[in-house]
Protein backbone atom coordinates (compact mmCIF):
# COMPACT_ATOMS: atom_id res chain seq x y z
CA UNK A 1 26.66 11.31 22.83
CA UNK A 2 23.35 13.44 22.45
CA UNK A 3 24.21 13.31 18.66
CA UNK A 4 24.75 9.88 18.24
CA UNK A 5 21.33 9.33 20.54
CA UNK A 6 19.70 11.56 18.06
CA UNK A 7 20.94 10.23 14.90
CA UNK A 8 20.01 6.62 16.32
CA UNK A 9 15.98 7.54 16.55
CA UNK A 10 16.03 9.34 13.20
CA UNK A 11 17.66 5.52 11.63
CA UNK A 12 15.56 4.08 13.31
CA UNK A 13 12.21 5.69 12.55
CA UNK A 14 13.34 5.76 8.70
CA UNK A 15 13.57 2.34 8.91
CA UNK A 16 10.23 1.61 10.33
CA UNK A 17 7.50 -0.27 8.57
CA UNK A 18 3.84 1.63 8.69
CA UNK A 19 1.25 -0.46 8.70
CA UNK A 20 -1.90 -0.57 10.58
CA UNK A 21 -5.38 -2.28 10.73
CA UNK A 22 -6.90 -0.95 7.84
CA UNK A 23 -3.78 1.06 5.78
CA UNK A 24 -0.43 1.22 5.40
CA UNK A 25 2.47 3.57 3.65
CA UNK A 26 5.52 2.56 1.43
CA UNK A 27 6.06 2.11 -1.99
CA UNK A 28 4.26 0.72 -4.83
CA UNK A 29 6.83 -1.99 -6.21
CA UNK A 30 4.38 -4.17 -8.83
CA UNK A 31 1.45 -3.66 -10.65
CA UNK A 32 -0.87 -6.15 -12.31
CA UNK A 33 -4.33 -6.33 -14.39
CA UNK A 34 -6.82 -8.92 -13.73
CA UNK A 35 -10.16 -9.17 -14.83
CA UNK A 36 -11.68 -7.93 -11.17
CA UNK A 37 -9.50 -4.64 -11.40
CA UNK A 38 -5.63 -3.22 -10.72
CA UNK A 39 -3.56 -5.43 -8.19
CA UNK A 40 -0.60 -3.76 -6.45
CA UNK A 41 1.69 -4.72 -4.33
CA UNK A 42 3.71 -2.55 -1.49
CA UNK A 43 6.88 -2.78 -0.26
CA UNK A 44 6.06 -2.58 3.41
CA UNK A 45 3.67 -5.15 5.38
CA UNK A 46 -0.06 -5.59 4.76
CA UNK A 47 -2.67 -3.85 7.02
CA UNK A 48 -3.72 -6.20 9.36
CA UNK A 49 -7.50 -6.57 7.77
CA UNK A 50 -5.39 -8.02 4.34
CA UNK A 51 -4.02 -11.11 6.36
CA UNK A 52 -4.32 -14.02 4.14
CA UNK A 53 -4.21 -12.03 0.76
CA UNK A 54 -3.06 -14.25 -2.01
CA UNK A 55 0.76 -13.08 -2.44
CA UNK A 56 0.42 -9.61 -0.94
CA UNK A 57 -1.30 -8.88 -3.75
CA UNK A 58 -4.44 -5.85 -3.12
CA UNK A 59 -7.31 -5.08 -5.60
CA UNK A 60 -8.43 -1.99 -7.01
CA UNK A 61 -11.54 -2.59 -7.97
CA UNK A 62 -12.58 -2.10 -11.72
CA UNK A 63 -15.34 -0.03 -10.14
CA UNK A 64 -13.17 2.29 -8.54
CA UNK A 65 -12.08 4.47 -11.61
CA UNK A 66 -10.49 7.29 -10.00
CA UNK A 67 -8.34 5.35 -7.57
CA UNK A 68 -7.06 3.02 -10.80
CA UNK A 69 -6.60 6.06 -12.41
CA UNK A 70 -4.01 7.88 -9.90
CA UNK A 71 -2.31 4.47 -9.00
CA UNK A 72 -1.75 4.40 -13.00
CA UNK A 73 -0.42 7.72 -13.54
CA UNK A 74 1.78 7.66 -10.52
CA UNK A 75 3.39 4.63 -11.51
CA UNK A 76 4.16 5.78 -14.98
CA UNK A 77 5.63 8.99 -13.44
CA UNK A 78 7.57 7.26 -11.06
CA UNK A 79 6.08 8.23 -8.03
CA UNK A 80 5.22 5.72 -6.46
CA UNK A 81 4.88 6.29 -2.97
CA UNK A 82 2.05 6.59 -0.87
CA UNK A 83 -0.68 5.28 1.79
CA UNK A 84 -3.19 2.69 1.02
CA UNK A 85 -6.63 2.52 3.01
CA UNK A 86 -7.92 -1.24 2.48
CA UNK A 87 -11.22 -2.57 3.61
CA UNK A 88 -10.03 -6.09 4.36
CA UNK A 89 -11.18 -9.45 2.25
CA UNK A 90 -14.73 -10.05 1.30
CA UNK A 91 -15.68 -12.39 3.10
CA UNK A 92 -12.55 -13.50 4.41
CA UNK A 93 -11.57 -14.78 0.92
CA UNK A 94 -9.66 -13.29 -1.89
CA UNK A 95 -7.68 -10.07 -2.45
CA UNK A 96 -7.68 -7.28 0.45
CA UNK A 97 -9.49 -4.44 -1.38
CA UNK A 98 -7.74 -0.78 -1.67
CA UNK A 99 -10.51 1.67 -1.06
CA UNK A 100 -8.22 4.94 -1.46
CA UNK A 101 -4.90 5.55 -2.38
CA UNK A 102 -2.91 8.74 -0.89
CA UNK A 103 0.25 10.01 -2.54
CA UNK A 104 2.62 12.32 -0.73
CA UNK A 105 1.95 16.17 -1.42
C-alpha cells in the first residue's frame, strides 16, 4: 500500500503543469518569426502576467539576441525543454514578452 501511495505522488507530480506569475517550464512545441522578434509557444499553461496573449503565442524580442539565439539552437538540436521568465504584455496589449529562457543542465 506504501508503494502504490508512493508511486501515486510521483504520477502525479510528473503530470503537473508549472506555471507561475511571471514563468513557467515545459516544452517548446512551435516556433515562429515575425517582424517584432521569435514567437514560441509552450506546451504547458502561460504565466499568469501572459493572460490574454494572442494564441499562447510569447515574443522574443528582436533585441534580445542571445535569448533568440539559444531558443534557436535548442530547437534545432531537439532540446527543447526548459523555463521561460516573461515580463507580462506591454501595456496590457500584445504578445507576453520572454525575458530569459533556461534550459535544463
Amino acid at each position: 500500500m506504501k508503494k502504490l501511495l508512493i508511486l501515486f505522488i510521483i504520477l502525479f507530480f510528473c503530470n503537473a503543469t508549472f506555471a507561475a506569475p511571471n514563468y513557467t517550464s515545459g516544452k517548446i512545441k512551435n516556433i515562429t518569426a515575425v517582424p517584432e522578434g521569435l514567437l514560441i509557444m509552450m506546451d504547458r499553461d502561460l504565466p499568469d502576467n501572459c493572460e490574454g496573449t494572442p494564441y499562447g503565442w510569447m515574443l522574443i524580442k528582436k533585441d534580445y539576441s542571445t535569448i533568440v539565439s539559444v531558443v534557436l539552437a535548442s530547437w534545432v538540436a531537439g532540446k527543447t525543454s526548459g523555463t521561460v521568465y516573461t515580463s507580462g504584455r506591454p501595456n496590457g496589449s500584445g504578445y507576453c514578452v520572454v525575458t530569459q529562457f533556461d534550459p535544463p543542465n
